[in-house]
C-alpha atoms as a PDB file:
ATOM      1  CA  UNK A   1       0.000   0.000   0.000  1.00  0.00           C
ATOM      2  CA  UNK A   2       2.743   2.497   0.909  1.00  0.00           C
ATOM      3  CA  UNK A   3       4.412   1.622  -2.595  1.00  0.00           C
ATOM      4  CA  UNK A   4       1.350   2.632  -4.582  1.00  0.00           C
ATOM      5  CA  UNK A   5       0.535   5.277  -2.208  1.00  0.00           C
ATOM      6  CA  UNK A   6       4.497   6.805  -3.521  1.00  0.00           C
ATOM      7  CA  UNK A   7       3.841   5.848  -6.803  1.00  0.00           C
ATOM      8  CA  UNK A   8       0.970   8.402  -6.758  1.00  0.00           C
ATOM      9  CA  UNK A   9       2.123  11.122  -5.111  1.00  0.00           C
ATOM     10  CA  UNK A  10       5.021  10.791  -7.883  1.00  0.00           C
ATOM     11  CA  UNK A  11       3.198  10.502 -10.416  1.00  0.00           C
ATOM     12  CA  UNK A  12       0.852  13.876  -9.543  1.00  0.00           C
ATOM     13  CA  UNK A  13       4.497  15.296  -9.052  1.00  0.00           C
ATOM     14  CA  UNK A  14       5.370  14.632 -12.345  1.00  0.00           C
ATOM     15  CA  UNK A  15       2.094  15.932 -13.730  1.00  0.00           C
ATOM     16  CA  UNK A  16       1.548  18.958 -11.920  1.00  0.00           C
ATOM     17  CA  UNK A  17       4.824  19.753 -12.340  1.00  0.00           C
ATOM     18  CA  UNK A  18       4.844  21.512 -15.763  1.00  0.00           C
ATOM     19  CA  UNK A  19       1.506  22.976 -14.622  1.00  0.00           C
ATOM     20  CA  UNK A  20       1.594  27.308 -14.273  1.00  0.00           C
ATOM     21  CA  UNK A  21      -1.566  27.346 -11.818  1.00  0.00           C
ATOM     22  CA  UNK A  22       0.182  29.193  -8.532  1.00  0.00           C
ATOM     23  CA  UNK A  23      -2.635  27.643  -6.521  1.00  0.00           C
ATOM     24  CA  UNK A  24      -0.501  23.862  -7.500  1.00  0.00           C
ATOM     25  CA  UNK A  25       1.063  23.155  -4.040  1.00  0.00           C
ATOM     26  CA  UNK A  26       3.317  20.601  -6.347  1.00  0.00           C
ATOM     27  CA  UNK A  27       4.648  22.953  -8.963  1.00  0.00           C
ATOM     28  CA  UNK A  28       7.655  23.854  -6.339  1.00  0.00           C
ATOM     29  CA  UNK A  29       7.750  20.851  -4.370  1.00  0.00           C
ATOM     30  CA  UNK A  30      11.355  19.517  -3.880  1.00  0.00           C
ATOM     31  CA  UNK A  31      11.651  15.853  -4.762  1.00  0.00           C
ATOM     32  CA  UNK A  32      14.498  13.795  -3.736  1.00  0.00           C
ATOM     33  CA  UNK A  33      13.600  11.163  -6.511  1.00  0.00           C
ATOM     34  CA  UNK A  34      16.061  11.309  -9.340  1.00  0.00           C
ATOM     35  CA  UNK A  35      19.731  11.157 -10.244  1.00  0.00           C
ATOM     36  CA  UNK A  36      21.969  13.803  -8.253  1.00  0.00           C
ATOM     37  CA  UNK A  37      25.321  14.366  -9.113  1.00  0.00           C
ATOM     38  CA  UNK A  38      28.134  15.365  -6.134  1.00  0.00           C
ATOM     39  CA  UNK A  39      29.527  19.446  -7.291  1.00  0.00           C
ATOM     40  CA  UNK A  40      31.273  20.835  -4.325  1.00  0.00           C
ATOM     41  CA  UNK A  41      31.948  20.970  -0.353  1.00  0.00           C
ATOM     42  CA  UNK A  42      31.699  24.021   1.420  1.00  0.00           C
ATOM     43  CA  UNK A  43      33.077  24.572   4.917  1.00  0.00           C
ATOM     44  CA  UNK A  44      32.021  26.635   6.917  1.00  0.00           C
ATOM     45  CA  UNK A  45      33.367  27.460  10.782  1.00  0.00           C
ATOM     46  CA  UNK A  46      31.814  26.447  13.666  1.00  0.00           C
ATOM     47  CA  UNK A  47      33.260  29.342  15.741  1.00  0.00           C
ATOM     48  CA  UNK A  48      32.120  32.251  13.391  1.00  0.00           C
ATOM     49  CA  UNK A  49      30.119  30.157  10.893  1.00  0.00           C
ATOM     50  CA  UNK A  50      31.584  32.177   8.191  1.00  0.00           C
ATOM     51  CA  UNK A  51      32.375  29.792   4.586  1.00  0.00           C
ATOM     52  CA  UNK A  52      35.913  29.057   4.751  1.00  0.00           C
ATOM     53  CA  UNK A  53      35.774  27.643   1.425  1.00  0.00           C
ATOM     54  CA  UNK A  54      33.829  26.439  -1.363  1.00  0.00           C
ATOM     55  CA  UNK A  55      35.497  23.539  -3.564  1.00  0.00           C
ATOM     56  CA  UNK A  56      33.829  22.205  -6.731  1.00  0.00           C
ATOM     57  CA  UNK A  57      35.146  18.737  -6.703  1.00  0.00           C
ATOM     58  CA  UNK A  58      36.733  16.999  -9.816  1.00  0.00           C
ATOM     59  CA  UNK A  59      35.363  16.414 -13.098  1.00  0.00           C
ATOM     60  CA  UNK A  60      36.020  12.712 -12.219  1.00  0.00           C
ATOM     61  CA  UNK A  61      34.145  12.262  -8.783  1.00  0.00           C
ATOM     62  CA  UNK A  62      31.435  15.342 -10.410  1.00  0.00           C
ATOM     63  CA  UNK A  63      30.707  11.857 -12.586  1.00  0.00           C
ATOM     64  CA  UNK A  64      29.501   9.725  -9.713  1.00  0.00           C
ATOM     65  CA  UNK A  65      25.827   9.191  -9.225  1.00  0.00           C
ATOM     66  CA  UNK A  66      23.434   9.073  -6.295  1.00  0.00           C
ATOM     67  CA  UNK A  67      19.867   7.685  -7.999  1.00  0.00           C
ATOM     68  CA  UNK A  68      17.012   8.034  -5.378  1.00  0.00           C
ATOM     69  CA  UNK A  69      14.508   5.432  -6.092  1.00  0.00           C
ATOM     70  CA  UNK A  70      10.814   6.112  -5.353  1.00  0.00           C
ATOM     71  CA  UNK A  71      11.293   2.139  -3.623  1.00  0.00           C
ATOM     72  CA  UNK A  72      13.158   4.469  -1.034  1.00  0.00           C
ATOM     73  CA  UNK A  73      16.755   2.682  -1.986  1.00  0.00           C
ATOM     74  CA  UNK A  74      19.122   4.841  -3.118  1.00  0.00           C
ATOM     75  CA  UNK A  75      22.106   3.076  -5.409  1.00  0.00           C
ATOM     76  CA  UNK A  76      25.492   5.300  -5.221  1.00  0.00           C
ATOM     77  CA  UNK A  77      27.716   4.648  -7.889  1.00  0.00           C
ATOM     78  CA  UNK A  78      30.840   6.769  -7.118  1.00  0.00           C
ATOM     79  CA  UNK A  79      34.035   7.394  -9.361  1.00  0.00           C
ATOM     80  CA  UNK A  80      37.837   8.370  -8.074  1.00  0.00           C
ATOM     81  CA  UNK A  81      41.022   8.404 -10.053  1.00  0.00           C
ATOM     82  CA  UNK A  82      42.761   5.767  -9.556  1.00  0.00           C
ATOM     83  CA  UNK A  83      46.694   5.286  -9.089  1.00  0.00           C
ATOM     84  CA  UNK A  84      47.513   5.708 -12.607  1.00  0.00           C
ATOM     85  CA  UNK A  85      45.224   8.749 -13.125  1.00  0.00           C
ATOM     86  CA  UNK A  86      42.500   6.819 -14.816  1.00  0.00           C
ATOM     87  CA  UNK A  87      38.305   7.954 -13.838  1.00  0.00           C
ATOM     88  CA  UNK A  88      37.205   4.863 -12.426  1.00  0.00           C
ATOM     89  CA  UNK A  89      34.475   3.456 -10.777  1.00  0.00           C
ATOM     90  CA  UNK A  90      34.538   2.326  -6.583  1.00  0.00           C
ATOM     91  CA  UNK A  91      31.695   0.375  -6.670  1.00  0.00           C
ATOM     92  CA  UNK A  92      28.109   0.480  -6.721  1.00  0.00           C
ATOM     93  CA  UNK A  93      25.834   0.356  -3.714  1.00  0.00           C
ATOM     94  CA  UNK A  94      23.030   0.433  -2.889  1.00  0.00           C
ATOM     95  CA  UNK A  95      21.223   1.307   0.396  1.00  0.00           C
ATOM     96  CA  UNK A  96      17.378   2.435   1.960  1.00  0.00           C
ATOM     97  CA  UNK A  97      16.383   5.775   2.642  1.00  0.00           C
ATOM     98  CA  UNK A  98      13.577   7.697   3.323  1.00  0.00           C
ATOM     99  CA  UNK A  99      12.815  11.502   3.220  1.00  0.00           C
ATOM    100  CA  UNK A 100      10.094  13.452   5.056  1.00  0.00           C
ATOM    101  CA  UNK A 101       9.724  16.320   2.996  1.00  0.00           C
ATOM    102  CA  UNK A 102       7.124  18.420   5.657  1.00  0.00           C
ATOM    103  CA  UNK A 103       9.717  18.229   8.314  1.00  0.00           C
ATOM    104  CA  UNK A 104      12.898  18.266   5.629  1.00  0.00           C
ATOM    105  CA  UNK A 105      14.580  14.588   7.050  1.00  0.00           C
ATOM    106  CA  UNK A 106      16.399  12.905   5.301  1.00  0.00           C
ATOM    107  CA  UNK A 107      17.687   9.021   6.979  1.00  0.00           C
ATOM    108  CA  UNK A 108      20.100   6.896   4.724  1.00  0.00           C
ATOM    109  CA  UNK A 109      21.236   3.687   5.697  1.00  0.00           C
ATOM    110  CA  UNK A 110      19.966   4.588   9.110  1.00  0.00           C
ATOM    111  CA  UNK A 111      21.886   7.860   9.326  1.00  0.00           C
ATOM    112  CA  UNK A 112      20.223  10.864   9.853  1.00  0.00           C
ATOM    113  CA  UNK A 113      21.535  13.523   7.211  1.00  0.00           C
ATOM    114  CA  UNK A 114      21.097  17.135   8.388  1.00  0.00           C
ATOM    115  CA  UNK A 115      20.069  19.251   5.438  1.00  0.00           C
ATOM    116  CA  UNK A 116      21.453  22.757   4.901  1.00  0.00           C
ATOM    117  CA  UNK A 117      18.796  23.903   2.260  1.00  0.00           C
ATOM    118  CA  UNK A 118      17.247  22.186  -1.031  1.00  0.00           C
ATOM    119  CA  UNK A 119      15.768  23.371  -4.490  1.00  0.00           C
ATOM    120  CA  UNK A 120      14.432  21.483  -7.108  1.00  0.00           C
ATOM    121  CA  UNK A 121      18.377  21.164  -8.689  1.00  0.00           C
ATOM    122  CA  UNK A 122      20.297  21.688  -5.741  1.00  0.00           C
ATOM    123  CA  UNK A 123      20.653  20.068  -2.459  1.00  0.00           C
ATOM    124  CA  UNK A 124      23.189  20.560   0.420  1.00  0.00           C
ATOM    125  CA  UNK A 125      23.405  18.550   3.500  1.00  0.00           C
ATOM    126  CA  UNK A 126      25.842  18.310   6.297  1.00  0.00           C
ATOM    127  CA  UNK A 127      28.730  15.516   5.267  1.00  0.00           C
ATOM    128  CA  UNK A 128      30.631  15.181   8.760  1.00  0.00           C
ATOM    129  CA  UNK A 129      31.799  17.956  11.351  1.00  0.00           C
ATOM    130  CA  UNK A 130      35.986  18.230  11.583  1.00  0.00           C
ATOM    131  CA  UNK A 131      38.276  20.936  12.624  1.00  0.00           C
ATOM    132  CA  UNK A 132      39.226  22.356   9.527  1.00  0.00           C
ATOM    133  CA  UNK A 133      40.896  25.415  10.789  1.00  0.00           C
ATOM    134  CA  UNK A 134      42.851  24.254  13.709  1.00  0.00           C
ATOM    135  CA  UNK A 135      40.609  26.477  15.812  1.00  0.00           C
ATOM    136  CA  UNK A 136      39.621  23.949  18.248  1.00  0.00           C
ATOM    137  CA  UNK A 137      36.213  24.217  17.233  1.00  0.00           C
ATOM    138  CA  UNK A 138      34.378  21.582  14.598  1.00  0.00           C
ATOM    139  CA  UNK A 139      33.837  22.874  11.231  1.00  0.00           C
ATOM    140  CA  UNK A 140      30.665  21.921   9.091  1.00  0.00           C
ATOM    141  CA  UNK A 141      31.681  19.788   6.171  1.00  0.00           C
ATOM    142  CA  UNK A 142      28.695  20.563   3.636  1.00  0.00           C
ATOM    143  CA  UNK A 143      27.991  18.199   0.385  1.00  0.00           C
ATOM    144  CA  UNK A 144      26.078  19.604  -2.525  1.00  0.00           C
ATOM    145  CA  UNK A 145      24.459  17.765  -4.967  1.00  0.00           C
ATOM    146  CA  UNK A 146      22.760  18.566  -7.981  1.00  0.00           C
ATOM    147  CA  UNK A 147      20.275  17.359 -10.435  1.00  0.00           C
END
């Protein structure tokens, strides 16, 4: 029941989405569902929280993929260079998930994932915290993806 219950609401997603009527409460609606692509990692302090940087990653790892599944599995296929210099792939993996778009959660693999902010092309969630400055003081590791 709660698969065909997704398979609707994705489904009126997909067809109010093209749809111009401001009254649509779907024609903004973010949806998780979809292939995202990693772009860059932002850190910002956790003393100041000013950005200390903003790093698009590599046109290699830019290639891996993260496709959320309306099943609520999510299958990561992520690429590094390897020794010799050559775009390869890790590995491909996949693991559950499941979003609660109201309340903005977002649990993979039985993690909760603390999100930053999220458009329809864009989303950025916290990575890990780490002391990136040497300040003494963790540092928010942010991931964004994109669509």
């Amino acid at each position: 029941m709660k698969k065909i219950l997704l398979m609707a609401m994705a489904a009126g997603f997909i067809f109010s989405s093209c749809t111009v009527d401001e009254d649509d409460e779907f024609t903004n609606e973010f949806s998780l569902v979809g292939v995202w692509h990693p772009s860059r990692e932002i850190v910002v302090s956790g003393s100041s929280g000013v950005t200390l940087s903003n790093t698009d990653y590599s046109p290699c790892y830019k290639s891996s993929t993260l496709d959320f599944k309306t099943n609520n599995t999510v299958v990561s296929n992520i690429f590094e260079n390897n020794i010799n210099g050559n775009c390869v792939s890790t590995g491909i993996e996949t693991v559950n998930y499941s979003y609660d778009h109201t309340n903005s959660k977002l649990i993979i693999d039985g993690e909760n994932i603390e999100i930053i902010s999220r458009t329809q092309n864009e989303l950025q969630f916290v990575s890990h915290y780490d002391d990136e400055d040497g300040d003494g003081i963790d540092d928010k590791i942010i991931i964004v993806i994109v669509k």
